[in-house]
PDB file of N, CA and C in Angstrom:
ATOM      1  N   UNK A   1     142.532 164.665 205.685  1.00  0.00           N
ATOM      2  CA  UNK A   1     143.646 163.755 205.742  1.00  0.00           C
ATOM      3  C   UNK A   1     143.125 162.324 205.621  1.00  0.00           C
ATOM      4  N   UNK A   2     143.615 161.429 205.025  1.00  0.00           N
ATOM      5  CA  UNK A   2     143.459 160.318 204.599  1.00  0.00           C
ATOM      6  C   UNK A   2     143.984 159.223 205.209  1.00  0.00           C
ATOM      7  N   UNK A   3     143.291 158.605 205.918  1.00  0.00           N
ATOM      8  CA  UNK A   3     144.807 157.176 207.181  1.00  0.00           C
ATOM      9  C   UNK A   3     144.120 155.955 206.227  1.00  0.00           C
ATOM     10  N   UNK A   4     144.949 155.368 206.248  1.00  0.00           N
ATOM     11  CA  UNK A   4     144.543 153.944 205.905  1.00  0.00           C
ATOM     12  C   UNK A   4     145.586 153.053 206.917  1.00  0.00           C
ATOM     13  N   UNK A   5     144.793 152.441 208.276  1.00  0.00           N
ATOM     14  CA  UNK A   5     145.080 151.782 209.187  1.00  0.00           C
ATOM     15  C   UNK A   5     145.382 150.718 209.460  1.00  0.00           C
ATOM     16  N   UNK A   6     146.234 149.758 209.512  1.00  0.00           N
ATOM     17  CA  UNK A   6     145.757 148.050 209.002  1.00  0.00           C
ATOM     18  C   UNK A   6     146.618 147.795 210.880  1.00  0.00           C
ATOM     19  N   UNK A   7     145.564 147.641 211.490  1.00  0.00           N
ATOM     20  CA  UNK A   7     145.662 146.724 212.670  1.00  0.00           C
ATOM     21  C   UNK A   7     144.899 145.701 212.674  1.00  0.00           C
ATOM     22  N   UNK A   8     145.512 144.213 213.415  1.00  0.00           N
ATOM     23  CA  UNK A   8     144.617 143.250 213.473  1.00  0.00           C
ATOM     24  C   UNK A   8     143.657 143.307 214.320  1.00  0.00           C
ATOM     25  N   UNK A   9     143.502 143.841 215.477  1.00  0.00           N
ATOM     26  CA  UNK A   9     142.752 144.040 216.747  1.00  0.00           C
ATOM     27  C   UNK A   9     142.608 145.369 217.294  1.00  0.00           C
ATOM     28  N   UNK A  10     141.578 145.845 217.407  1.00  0.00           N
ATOM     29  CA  UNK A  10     141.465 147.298 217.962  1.00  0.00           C
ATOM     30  C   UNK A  10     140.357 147.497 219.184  1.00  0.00           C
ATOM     31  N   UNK A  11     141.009 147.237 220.146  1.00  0.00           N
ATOM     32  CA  UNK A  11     140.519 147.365 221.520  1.00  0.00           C
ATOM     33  C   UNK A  11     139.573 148.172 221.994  1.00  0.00           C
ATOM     34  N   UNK A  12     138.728 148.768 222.426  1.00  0.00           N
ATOM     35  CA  UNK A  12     138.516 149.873 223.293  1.00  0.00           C
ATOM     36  C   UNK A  12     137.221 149.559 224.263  1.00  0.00           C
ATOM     37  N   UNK A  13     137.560 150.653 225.479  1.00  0.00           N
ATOM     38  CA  UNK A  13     136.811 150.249 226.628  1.00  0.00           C
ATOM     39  C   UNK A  13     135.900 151.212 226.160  1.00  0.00           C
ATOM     40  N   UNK A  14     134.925 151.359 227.569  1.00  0.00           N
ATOM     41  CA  UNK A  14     133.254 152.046 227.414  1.00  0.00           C
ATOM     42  C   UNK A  14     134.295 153.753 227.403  1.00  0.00           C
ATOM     43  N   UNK A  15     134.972 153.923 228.350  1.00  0.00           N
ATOM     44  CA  UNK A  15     135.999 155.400 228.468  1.00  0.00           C
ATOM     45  C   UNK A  15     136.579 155.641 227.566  1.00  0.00           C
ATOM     46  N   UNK A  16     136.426 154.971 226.498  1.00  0.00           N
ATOM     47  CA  UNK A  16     137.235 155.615 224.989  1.00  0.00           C
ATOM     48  C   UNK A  16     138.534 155.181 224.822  1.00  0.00           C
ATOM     49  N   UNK A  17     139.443 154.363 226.049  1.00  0.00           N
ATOM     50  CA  UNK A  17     140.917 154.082 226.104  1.00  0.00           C
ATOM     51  C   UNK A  17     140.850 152.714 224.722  1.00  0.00           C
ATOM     52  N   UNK A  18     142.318 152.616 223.530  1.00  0.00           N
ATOM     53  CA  UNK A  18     142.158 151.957 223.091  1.00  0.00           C
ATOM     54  C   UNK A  18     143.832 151.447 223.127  1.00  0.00           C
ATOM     55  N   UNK A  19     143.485 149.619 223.083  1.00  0.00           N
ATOM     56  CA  UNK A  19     144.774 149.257 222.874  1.00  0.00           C
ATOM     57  C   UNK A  19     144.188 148.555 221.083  1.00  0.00           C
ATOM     58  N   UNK A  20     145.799 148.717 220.913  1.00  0.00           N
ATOM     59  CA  UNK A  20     145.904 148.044 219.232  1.00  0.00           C
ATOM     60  C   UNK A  20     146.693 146.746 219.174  1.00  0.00           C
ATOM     61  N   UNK A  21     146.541 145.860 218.515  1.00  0.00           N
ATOM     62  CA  UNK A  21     147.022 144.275 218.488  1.00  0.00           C
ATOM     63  C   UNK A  21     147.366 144.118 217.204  1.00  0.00           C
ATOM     64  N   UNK A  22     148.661 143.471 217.078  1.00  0.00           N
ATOM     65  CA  UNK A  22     149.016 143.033 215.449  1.00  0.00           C
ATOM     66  C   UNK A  22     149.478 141.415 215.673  1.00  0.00           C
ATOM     67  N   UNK A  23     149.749 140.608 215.158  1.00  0.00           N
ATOM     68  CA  UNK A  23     150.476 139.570 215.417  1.00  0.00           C
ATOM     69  C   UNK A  23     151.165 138.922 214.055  1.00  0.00           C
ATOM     70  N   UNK A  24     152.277 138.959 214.606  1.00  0.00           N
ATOM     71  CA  UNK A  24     153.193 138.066 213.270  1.00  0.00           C
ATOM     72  C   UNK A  24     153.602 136.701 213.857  1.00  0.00           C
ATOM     73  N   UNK A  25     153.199 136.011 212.529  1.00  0.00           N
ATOM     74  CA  UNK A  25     153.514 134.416 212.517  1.00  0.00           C
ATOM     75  C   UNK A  25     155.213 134.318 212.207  1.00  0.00           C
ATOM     76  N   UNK A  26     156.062 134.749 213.221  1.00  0.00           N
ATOM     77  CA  UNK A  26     157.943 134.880 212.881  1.00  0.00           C
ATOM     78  C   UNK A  26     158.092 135.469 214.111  1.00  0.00           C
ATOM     79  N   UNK A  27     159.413 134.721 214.655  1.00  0.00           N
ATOM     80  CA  UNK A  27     160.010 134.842 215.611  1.00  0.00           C
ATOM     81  C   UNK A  27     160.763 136.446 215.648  1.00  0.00           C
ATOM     82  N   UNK A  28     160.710 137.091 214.485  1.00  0.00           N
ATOM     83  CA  UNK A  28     161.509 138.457 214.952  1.00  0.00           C
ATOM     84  C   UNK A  28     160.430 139.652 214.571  1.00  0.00           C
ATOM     85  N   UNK A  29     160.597 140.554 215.298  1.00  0.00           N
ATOM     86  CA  UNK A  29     160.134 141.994 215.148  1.00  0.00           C
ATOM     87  C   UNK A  29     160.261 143.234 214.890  1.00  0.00           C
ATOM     88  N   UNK A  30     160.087 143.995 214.026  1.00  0.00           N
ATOM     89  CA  UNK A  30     161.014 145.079 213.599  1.00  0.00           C
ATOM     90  C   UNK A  30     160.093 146.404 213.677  1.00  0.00           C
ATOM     91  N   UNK A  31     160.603 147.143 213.336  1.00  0.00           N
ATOM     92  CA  UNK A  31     159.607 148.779 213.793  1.00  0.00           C
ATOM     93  C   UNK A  31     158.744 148.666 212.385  1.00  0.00           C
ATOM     94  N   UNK A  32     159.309 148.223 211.115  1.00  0.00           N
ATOM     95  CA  UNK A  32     157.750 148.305 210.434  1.00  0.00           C
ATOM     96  C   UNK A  32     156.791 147.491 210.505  1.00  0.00           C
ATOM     97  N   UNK A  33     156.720 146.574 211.609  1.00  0.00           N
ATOM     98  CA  UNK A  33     155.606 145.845 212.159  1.00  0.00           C
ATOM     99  C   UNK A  33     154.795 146.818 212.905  1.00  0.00           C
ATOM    100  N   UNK A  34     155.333 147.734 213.705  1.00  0.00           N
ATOM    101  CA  UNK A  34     154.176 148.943 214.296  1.00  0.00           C
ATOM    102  C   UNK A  34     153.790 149.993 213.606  1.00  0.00           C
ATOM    103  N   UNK A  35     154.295 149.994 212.302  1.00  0.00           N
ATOM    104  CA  UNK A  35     153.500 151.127 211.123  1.00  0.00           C
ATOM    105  C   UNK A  35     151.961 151.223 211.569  1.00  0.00           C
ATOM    106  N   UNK A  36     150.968 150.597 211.423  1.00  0.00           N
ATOM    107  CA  UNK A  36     149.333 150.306 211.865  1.00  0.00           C
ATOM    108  C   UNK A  36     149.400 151.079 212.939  1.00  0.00           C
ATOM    109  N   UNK A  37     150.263 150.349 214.127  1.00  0.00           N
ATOM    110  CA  UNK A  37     149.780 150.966 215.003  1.00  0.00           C
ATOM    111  C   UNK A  37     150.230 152.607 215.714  1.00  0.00           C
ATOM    112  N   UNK A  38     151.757 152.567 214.620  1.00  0.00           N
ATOM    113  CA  UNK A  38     151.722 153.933 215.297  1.00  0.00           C
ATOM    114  C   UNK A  38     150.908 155.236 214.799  1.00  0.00           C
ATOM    115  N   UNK A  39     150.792 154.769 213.772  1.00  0.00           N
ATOM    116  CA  UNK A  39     149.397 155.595 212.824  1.00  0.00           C
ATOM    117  C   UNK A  39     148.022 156.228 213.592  1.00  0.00           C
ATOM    118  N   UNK A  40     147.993 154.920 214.320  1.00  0.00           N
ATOM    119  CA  UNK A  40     146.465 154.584 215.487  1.00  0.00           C
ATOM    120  C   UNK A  40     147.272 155.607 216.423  1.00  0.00           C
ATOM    121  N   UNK A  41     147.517 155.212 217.011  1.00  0.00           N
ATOM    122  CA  UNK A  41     148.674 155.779 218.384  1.00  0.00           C
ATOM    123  C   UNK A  41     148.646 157.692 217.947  1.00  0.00           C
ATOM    124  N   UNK A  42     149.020 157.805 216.611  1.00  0.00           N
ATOM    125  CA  UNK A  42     148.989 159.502 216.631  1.00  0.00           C
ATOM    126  C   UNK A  42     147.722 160.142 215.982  1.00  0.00           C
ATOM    127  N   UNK A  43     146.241 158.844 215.582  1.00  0.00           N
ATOM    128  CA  UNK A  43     145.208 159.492 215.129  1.00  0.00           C
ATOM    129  C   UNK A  43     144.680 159.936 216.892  1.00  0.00           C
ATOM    130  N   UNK A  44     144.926 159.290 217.631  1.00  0.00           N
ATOM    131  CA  UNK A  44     144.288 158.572 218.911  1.00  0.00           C
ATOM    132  C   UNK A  44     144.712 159.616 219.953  1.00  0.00           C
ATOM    133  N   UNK A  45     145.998 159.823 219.573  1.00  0.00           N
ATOM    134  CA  UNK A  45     146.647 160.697 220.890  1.00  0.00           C
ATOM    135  C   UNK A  45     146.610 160.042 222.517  1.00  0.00           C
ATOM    136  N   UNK A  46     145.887 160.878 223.613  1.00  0.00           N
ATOM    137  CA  UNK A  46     145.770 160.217 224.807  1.00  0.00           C
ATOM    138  C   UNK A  46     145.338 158.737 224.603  1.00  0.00           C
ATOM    139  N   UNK A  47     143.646 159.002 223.465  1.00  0.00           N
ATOM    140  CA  UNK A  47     143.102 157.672 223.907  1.00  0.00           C
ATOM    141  C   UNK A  47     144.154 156.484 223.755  1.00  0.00           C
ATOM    142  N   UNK A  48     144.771 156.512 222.861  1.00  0.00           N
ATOM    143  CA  UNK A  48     145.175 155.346 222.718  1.00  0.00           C
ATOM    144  C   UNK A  48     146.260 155.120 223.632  1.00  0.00           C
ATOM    145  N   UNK A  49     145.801 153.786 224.466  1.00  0.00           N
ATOM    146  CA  UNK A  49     146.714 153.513 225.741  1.00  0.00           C
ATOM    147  C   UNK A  49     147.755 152.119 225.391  1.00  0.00           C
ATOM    148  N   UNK A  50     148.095 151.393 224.336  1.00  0.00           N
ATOM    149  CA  UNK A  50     149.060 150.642 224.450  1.00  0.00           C
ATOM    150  C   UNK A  50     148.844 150.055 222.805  1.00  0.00           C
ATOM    151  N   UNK A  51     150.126 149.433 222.178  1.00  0.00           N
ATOM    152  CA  UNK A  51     150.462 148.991 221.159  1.00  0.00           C
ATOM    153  C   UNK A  51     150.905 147.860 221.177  1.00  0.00           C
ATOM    154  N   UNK A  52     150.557 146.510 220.829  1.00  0.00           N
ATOM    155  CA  UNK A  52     151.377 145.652 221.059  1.00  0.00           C
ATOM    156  C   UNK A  52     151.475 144.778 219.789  1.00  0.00           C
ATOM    157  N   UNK A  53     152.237 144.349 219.323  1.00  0.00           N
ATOM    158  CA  UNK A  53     152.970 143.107 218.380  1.00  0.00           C
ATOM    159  C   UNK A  53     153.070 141.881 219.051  1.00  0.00           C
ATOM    160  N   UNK A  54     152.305 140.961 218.568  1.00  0.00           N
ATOM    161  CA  UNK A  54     152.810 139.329 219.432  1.00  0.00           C
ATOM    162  C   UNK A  54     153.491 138.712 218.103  1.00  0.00           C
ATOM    163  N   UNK A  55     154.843 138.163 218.575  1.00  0.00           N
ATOM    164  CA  UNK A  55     154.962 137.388 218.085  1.00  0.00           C
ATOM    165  C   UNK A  55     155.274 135.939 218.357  1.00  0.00           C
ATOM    166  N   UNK A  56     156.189 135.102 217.347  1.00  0.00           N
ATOM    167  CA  UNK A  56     156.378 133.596 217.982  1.00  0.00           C
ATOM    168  C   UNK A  56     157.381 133.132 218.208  1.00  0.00           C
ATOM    169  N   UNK A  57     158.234 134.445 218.795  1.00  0.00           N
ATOM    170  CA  UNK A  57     159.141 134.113 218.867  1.00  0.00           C
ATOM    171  C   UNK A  57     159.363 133.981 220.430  1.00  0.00           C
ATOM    172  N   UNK A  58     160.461 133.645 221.137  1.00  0.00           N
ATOM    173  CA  UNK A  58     160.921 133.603 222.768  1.00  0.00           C
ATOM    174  C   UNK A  58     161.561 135.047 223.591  1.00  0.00           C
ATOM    175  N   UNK A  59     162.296 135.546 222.937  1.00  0.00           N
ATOM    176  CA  UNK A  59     162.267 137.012 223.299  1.00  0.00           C
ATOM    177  C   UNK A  59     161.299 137.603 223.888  1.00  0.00           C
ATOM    178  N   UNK A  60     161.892 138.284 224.959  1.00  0.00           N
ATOM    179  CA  UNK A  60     160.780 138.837 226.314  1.00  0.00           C
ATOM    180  C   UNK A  60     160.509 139.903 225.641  1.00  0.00           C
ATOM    181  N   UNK A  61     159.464 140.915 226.134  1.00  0.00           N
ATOM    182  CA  UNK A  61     159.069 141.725 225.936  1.00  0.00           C
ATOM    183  C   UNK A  61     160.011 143.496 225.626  1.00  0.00           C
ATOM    184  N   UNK A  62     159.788 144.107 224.793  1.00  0.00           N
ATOM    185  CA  UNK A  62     161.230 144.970 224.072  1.00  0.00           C
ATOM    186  C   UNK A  62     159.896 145.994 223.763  1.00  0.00           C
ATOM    187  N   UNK A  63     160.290 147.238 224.110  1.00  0.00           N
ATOM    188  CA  UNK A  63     159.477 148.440 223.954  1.00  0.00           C
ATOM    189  C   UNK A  63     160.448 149.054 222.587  1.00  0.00           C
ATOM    190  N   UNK A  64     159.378 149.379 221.740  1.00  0.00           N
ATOM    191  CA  UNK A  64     159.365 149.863 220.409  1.00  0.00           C
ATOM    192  C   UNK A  64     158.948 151.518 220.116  1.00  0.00           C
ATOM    193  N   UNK A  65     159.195 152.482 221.628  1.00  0.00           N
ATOM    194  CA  UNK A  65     159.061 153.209 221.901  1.00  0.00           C
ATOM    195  C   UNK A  65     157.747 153.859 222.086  1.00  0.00           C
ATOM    196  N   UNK A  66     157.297 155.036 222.338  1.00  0.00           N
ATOM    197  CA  UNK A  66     156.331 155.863 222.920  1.00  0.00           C
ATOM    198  C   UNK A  66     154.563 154.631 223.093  1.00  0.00           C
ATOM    199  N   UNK A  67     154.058 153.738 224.184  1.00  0.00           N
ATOM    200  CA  UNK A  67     153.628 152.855 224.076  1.00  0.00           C
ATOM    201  C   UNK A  67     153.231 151.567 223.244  1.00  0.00           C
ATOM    202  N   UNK A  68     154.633 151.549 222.736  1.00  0.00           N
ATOM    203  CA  UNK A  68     154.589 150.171 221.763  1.00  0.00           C
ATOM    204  C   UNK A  68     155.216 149.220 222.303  1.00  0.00           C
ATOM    205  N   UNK A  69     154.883 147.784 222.157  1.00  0.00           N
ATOM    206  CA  UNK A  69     156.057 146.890 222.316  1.00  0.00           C
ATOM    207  C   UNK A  69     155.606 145.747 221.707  1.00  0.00           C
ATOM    208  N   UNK A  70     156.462 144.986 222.186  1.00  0.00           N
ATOM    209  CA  UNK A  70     156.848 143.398 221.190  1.00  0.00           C
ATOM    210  C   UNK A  70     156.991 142.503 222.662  1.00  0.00           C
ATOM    211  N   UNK A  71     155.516 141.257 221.985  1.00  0.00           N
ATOM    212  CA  UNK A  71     155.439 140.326 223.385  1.00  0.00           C
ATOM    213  C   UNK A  71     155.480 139.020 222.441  1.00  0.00           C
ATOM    214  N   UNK A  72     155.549 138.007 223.049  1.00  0.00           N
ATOM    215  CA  UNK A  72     156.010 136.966 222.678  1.00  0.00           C
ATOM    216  C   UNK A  72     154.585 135.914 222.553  1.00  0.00           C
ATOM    217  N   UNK A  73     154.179 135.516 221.822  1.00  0.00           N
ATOM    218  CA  UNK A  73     152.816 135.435 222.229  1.00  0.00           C
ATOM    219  C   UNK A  73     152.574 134.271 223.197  1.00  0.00           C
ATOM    220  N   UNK A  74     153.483 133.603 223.718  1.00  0.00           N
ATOM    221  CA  UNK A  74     153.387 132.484 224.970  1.00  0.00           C
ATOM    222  C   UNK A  74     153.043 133.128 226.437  1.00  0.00           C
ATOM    223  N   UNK A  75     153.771 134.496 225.955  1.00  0.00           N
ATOM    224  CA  UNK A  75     153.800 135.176 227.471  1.00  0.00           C
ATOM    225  C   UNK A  75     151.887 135.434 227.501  1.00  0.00           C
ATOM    226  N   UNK A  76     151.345 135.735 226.996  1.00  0.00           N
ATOM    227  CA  UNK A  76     149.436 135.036 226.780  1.00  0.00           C
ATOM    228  C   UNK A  76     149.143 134.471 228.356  1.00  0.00           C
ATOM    229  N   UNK A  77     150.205 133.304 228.227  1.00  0.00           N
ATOM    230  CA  UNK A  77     149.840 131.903 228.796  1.00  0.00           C
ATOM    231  C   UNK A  77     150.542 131.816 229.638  1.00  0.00           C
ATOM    232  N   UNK A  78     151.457 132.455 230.226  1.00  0.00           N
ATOM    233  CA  UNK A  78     152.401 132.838 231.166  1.00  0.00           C
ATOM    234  C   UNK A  78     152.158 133.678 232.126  1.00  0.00           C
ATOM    235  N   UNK A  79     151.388 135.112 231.864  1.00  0.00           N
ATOM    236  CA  UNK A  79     150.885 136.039 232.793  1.00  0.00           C
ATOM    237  C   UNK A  79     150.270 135.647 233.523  1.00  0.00           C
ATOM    238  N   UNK A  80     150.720 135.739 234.997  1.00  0.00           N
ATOM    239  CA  UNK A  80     150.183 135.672 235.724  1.00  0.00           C
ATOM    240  C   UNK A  80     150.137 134.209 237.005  1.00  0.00           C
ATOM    241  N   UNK A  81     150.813 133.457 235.715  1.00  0.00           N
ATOM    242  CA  UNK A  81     151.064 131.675 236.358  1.00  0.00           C
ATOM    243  C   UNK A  81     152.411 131.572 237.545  1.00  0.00           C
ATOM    244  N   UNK A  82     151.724 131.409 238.559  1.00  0.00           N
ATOM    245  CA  UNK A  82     152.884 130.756 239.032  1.00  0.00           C
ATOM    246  C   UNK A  82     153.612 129.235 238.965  1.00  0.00           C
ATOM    247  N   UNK A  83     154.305 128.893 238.408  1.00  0.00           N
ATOM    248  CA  UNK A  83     154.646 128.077 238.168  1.00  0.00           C
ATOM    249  C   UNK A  83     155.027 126.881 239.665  1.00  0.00           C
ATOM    250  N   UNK A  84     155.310 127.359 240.582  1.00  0.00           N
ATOM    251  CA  UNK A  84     155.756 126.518 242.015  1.00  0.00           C
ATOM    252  C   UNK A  84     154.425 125.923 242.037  1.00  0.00           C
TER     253      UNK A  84
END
């Protein structure tokens, strides 16, 4: 079988777990933005532990089903800040 994969970022720890990274320069996100990664996601099976799309847009975070989702890429710079 033949994959031809196009993720921008491909994660993985020393345990084999891998996350996948794409990022679009546009405020909206659509399911053929996770083509790459759902590809990864069913070569990968268990290993692969998360999918994510950043984009530039303001929209919170929206799951694109079976560990995919769509983050905003500010939220980066947001995790974790308390702002008070």
């Amino acid at each position: 079988m033949k994959c031809r994969l196009a993720v921008d970022v491909v994660l993985e720890r020393d345990d084999g777990q891998v996350v996948g990274v794409e990022s679009k320069a546009r405020d909206t996100v659509t399911a053929a933005d996770f083509r790459g990664l759902v590809q990864l996601r069913d070569l990968l099976g268990d290993q692969f532990t998360q999918g994510i799309v950043l984009h530039t847009g303001s929209q919170s975070a929206i799951s694109f089903g079976d560990r995919l989702m769509a983050l905003p890429l500010a939220s980066l710079w947001r995790a974790g800040h308390d702002p008070a």
